[in-house]
C-alpha atoms as a PDB file:
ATOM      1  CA  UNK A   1     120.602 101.653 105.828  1.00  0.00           C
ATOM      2  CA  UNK A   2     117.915  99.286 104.764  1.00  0.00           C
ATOM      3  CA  UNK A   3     120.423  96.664 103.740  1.00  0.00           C
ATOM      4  CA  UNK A   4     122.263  96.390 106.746  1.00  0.00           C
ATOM      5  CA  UNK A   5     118.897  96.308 109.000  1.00  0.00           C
ATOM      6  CA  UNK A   6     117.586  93.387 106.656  1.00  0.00           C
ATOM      7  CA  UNK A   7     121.268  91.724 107.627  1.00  0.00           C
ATOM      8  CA  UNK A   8     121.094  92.126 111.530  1.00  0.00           C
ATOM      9  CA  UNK A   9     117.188  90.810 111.407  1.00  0.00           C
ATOM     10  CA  UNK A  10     116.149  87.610 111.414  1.00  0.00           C
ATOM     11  CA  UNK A  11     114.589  86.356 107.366  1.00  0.00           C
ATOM     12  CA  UNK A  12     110.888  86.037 108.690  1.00  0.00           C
ATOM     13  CA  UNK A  13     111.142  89.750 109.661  1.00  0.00           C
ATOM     14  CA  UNK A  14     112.487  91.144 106.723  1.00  0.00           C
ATOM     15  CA  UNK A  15     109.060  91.612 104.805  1.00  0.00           C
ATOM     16  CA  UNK A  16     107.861  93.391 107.526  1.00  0.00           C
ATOM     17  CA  UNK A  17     110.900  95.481 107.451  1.00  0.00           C
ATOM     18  CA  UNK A  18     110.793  96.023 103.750  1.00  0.00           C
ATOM     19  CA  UNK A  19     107.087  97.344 103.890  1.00  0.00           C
ATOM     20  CA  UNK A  20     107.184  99.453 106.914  1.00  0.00           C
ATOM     21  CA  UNK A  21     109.989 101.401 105.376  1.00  0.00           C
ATOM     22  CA  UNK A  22     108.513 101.672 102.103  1.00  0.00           C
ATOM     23  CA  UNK A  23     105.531 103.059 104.327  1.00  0.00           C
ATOM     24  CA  UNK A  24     107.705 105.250 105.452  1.00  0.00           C
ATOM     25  CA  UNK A  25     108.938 106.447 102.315  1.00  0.00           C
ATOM     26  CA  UNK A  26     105.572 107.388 101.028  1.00  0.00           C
ATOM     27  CA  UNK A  27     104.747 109.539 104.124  1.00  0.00           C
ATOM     28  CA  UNK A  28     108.022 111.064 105.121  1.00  0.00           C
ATOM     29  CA  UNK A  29     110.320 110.616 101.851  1.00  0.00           C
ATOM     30  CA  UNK A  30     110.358 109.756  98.321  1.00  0.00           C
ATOM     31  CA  UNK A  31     107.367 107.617  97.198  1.00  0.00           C
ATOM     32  CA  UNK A  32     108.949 106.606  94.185  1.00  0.00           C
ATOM     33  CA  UNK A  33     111.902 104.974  96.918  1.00  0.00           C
ATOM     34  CA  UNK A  34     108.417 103.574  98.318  1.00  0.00           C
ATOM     35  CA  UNK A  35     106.902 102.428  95.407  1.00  0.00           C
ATOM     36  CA  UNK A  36     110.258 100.324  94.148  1.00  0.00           C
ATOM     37  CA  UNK A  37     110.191  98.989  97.720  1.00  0.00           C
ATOM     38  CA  UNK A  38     107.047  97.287  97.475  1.00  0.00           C
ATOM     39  CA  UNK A  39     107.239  96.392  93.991  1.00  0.00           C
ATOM     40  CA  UNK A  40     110.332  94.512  95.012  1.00  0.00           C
ATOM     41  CA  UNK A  41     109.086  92.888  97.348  1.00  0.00           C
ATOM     42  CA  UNK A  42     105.344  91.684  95.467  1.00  0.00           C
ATOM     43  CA  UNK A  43     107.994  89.939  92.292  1.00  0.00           C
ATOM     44  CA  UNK A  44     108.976  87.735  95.694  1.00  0.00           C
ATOM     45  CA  UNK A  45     105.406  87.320  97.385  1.00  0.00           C
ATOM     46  CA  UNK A  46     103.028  88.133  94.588  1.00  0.00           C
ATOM     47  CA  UNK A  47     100.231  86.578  96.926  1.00  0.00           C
ATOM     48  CA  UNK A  48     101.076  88.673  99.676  1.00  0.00           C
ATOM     49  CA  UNK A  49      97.533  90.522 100.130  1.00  0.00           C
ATOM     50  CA  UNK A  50      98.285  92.250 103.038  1.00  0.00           C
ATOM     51  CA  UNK A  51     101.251  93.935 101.247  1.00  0.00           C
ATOM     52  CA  UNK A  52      99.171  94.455  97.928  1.00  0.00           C
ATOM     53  CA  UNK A  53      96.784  96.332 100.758  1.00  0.00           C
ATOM     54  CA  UNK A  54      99.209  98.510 101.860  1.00  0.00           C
ATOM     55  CA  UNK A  55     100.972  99.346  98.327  1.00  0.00           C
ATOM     56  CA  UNK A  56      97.119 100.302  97.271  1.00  0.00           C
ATOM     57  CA  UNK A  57      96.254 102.655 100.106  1.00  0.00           C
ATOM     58  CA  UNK A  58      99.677 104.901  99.430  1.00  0.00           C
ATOM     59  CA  UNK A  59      99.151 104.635  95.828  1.00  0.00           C
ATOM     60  CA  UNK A  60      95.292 106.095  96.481  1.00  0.00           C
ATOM     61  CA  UNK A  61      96.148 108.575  98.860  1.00  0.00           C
ATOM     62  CA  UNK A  62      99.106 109.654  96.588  1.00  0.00           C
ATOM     63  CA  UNK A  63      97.231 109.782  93.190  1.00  0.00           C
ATOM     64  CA  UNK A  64      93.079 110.100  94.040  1.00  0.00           C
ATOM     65  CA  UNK A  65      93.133 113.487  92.812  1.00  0.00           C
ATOM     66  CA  UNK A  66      96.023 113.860  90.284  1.00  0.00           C
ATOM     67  CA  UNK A  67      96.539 110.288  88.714  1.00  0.00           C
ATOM     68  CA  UNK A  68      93.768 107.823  89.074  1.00  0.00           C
ATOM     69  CA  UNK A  69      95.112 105.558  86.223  1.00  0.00           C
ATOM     70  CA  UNK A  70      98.284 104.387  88.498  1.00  0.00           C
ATOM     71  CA  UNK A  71      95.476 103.185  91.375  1.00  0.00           C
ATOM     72  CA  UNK A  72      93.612 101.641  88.552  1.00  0.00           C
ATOM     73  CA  UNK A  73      96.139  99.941  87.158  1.00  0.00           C
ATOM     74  CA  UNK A  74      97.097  98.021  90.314  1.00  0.00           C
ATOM     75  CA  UNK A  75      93.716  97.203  90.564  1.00  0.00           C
ATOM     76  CA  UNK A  76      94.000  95.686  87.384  1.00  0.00           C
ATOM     77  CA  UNK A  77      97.187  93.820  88.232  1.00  0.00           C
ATOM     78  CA  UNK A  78      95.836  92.256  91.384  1.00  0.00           C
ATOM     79  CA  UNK A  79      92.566  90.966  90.048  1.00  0.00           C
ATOM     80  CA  UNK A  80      94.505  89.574  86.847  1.00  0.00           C
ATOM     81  CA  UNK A  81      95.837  87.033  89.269  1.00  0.00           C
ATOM     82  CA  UNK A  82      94.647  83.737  90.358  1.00  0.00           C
ATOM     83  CA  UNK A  83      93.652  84.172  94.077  1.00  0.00           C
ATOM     84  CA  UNK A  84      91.029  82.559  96.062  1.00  0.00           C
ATOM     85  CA  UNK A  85      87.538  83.903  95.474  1.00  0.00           C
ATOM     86  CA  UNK A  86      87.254  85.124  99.302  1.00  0.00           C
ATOM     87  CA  UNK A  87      90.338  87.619  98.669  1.00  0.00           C
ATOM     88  CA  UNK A  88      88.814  88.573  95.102  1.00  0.00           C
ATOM     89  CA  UNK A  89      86.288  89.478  96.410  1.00  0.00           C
ATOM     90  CA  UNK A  90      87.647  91.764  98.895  1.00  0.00           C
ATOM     91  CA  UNK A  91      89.860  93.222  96.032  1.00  0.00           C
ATOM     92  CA  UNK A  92      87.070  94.046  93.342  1.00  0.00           C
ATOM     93  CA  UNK A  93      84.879  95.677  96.429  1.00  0.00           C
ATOM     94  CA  UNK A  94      87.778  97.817  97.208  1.00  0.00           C
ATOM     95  CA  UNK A  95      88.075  98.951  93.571  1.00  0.00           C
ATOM     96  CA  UNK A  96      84.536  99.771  93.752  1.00  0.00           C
ATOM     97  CA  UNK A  97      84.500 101.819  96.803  1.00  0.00           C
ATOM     98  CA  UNK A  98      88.129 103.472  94.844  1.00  0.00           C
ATOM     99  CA  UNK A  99      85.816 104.486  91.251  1.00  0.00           C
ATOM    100  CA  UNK A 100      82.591 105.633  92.728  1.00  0.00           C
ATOM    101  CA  UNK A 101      84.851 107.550  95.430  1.00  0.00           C
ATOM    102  CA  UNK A 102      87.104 109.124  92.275  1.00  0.00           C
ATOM    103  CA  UNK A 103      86.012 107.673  89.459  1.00  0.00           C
ATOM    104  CA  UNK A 104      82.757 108.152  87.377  1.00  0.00           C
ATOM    105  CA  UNK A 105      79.469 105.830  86.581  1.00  0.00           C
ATOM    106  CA  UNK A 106      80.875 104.171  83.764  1.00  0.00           C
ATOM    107  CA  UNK A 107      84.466 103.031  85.641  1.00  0.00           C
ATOM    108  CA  UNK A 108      82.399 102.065  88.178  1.00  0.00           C
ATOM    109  CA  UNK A 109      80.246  99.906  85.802  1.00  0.00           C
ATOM    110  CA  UNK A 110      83.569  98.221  84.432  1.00  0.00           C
ATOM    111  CA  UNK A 111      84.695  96.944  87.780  1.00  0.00           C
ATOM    112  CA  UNK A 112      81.104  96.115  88.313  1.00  0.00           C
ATOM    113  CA  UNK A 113      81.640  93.564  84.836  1.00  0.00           C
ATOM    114  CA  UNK A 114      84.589  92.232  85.842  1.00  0.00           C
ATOM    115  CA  UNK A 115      84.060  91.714  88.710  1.00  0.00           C
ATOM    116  CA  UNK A 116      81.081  89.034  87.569  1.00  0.00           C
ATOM    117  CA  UNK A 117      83.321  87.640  84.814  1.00  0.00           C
ATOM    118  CA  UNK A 118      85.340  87.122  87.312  1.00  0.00           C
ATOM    119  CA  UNK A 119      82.307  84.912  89.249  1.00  0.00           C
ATOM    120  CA  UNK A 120      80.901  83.528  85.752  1.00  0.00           C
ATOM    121  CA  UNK A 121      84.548  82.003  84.970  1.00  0.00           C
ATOM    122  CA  UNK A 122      84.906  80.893  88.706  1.00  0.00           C
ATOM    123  CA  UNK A 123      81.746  78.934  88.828  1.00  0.00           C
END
């Protein structure tokens, strides 16, 4: 169904397409459909914050509770990238808000460090 949508619309809509159904697919069908849609999509537009935004809110409202390492993990993936400090920024203070939200003092206190190598190696 997806694939013949993405061939009836235009290319500059077919990201949009892609992550609204994957949105989709988290709330009203398979997240794992929903997880391989955005992951798809990110190997294309790795840079693509706004869609790195929405992958990270499903995964955190999927996993707080139950799997905190899968949230974590993206976190880690994003900030491994080279992205202008402005975005990073954004990005580690998210991750922060994420760890002392579900996480404990001493997660917390590793974002906190990386998030000033991540400064010291910047400047």
């Amino acid at each position: 169904c997806l694939d013949r949508a993405l061939q009836r619309l235009p290319k500059r809509k077919h990201i949009k397409a892609i992550s609204q159904t994957a949105l989709l697919e988290y709330r009203l069908g398979d997240p794992e459909r929903g997880r391989n849609l955005f992951e798809n999509v990110l190997l294309s537009y790795p840079k693509r914050i706004d869609l790195w935004n929405q992958y990270l809110d499903q995964e955190t409202k999927l996993h707080k509770e139950a799997e905190p390492l899968k949230v974590r993990q993206l976190y880690q993936r994003i900030t491994s990238m080279e992205l202008p400090p402005k975005k990073m920024k954004h990005i580690f203070k998210r991750w922060l808000e994420f760890e002392e939200r579900h996480g404990d003092a001493a997660a917390s206190q590793d974002v906190r460090a990386k998030a000033l190598q991540y400064v010291e190696q910047a400047v």
